[in-house]
Protein backbone atom coordinates (compact mmCIF):
# COMPACT_ATOMS: atom_id res chain seq x y z
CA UNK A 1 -10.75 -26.78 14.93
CA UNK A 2 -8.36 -24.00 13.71
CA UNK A 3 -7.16 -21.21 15.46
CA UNK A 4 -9.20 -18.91 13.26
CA UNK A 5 -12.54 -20.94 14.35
CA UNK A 6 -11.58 -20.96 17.50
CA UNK A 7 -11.34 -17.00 18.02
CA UNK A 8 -14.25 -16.72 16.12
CA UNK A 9 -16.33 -18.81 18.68
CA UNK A 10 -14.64 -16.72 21.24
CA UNK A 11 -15.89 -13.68 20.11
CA UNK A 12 -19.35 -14.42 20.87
CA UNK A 13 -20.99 -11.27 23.11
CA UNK A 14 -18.20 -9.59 22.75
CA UNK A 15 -18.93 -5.92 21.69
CA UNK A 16 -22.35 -6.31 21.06
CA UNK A 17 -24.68 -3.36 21.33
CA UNK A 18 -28.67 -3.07 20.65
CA UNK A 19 -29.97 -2.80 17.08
CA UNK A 20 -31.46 0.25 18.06
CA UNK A 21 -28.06 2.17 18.37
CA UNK A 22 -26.26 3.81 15.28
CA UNK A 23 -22.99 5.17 15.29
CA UNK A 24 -23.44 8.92 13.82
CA UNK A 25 -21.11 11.16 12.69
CA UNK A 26 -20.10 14.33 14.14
CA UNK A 27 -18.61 17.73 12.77
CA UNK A 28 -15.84 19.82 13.89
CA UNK A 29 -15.34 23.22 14.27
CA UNK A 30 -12.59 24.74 14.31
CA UNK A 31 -12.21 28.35 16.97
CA UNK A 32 -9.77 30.74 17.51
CA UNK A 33 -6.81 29.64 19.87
CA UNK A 34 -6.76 30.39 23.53
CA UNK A 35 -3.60 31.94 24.49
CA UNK A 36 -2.42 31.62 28.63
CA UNK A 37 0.41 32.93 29.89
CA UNK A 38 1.74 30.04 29.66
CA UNK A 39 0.04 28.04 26.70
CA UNK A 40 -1.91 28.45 22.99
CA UNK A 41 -3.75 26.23 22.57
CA UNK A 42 -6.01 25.65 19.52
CA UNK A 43 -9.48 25.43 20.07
CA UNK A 44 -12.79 23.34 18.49
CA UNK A 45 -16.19 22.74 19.19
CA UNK A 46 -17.45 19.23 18.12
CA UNK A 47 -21.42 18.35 17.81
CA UNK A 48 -23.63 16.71 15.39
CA UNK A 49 -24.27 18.94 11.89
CA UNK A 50 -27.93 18.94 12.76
CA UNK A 51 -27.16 21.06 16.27
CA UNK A 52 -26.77 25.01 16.31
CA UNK A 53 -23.60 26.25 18.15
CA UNK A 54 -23.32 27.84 21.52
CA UNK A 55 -21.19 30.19 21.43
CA UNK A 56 -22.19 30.59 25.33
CA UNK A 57 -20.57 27.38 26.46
CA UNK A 58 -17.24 27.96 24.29
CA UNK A 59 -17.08 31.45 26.22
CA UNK A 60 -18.23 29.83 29.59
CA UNK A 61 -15.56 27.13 28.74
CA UNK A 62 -13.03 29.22 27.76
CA UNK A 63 -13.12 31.28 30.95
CA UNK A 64 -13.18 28.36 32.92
CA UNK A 65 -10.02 27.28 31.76
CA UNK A 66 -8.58 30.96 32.14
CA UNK A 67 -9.66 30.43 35.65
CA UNK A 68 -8.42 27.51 36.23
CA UNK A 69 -4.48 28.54 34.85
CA UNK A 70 -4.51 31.39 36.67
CA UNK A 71 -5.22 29.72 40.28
CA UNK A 72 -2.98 27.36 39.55
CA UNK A 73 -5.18 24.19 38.97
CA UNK A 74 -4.17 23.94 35.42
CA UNK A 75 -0.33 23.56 34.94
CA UNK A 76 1.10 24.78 32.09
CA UNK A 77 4.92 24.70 31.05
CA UNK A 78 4.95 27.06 27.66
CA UNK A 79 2.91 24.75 25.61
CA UNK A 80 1.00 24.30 22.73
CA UNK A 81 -1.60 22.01 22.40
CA UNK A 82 -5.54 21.62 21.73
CA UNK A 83 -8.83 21.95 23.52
CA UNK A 84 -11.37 20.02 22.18
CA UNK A 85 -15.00 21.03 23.31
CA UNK A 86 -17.89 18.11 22.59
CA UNK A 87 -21.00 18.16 22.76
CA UNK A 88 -22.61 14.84 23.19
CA UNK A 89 -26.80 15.20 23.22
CA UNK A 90 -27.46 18.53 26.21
CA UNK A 91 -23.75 17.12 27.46
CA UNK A 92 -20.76 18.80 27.61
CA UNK A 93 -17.51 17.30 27.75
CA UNK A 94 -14.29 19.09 27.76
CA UNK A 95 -10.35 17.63 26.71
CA UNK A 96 -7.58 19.65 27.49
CA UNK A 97 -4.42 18.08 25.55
CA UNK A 98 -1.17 19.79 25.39
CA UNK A 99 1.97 18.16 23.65
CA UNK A 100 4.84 17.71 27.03
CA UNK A 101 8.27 16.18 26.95
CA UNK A 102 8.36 17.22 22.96
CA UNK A 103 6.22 14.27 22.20
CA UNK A 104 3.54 13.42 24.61
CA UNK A 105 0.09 14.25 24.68
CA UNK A 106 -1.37 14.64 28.24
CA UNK A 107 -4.68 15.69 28.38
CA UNK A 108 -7.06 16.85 31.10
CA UNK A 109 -10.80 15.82 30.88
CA UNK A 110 -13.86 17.79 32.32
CA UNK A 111 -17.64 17.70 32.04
CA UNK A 112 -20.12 20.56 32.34
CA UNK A 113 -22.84 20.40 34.96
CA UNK A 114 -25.43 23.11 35.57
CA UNK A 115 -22.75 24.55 38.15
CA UNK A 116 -20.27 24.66 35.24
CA UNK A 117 -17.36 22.83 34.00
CA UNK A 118 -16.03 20.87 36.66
CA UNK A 119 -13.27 17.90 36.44
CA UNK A 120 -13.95 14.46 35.46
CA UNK A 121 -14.95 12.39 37.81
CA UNK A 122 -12.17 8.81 37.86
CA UNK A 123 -13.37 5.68 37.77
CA UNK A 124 -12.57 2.75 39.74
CA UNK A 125 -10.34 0.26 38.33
CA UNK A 126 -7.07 0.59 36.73
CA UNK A 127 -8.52 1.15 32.57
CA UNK A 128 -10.22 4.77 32.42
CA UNK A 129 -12.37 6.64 30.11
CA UNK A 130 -10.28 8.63 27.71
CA UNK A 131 -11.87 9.54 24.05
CA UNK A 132 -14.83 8.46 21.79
CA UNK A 133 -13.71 7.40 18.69
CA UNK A 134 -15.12 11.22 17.09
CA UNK A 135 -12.36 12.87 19.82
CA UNK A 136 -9.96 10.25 18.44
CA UNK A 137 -10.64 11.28 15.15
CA UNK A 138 -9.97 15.28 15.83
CA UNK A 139 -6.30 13.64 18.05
CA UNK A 140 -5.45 12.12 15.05
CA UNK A 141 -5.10 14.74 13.06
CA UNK A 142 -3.18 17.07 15.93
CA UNK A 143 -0.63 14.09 16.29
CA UNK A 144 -0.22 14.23 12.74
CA UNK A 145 -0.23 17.94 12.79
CA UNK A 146 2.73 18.09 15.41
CA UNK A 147 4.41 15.39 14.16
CA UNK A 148 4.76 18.22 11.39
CA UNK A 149 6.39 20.57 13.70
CA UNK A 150 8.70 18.21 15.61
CA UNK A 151 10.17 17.83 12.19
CA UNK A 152 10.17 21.13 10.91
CA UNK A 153 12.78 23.96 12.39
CA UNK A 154 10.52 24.86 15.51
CA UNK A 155 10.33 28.18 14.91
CA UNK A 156 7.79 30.90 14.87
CA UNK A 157 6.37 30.35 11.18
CA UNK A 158 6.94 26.58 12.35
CA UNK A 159 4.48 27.29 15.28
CA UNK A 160 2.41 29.67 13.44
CA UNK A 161 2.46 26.99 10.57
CA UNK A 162 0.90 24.19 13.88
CA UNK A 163 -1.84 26.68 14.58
CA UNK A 164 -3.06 26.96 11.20
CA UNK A 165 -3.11 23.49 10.61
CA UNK A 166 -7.20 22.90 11.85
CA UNK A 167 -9.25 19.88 11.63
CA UNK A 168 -12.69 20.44 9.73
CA UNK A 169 -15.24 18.57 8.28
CA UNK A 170 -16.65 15.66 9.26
CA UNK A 171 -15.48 13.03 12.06
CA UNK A 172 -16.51 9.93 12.38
């Protein structure tokens, strides 16, 4: 047998999900940026095309996070970065991603509840839950978009130039 049958064979029940499920595409929205003390970060609102926006949550999100620098719960060093706010079916899930050390993305992830946003829960084990492949999609285009500005001369129109650089359209 060849090493290409081989894997094959080995792949058996290996991501397998029901017929039933379909992967759907998503759109993105792009907001205007929240600006902390010590942060801007841009902001979007991801759901399916079909589903009308609530522009409650983004404010009830958007104060939450407010909240949440100002107590101290949220750490910000003068960053930039990106909030991305999904909605996934009457879910809410929240990433908080700023770029640190000039060229890591750290990210914090919360959920919303009917007592409000709240932090993720972790899981056991050592691999965690980090993005759906639609939230990938959206980080793709911010690493690309930073990228940008690592290269360029890193200053205001530079930064202004990262701010106006928004992912739209469709993610998938």
């Amino acid at each position: 047998m060849d090493q290409m049958t081989q894997t094959a064979s080995q792949l058996t029940g290996l991501a397998e999900y029901p017929a039933d499920w379909s992967h759907n595409p998503k759109q993105i929205f792009p907001g205007d940026p929240l600006v902390l003390p010590d942060a801007c970060l841009k902001w979007y609102d991801i759901r399916r095309p079909e589903v009308a926006a609530t522009p409650d949550v983004s404010t009830e999100a958007r104060d939450f996070l407010r909240a949440e620098a100002a107590a101290g719960r949220l750490e910000f060093r003068k960053e930039m970065g990106f909030v991305l706010l999904h909605r996934d079916g009457a879910k809410y899930f929240m990433l908080v991603c700023v770029w640190r050390d000039k060229n890591e993305m750290w990210q914090g992830l919360y959920y919303k509840d009917d007592a409000g946003f709240l932090p993720y829960p972790p899981k056991p084990g050592f691999l965690r839950p980090t993005q759906c492949v639609m939230e990938l999609d959206a980080t793709s285009h911010e690493r690309r978009a930073w990228s940008r500005y690592l290269r360029s001369a890193r200053d205001a129109a530079a930064k202004q130039a990262y701010l106006d650089d928004a992912c739209t359209g469709e993610l998938v």
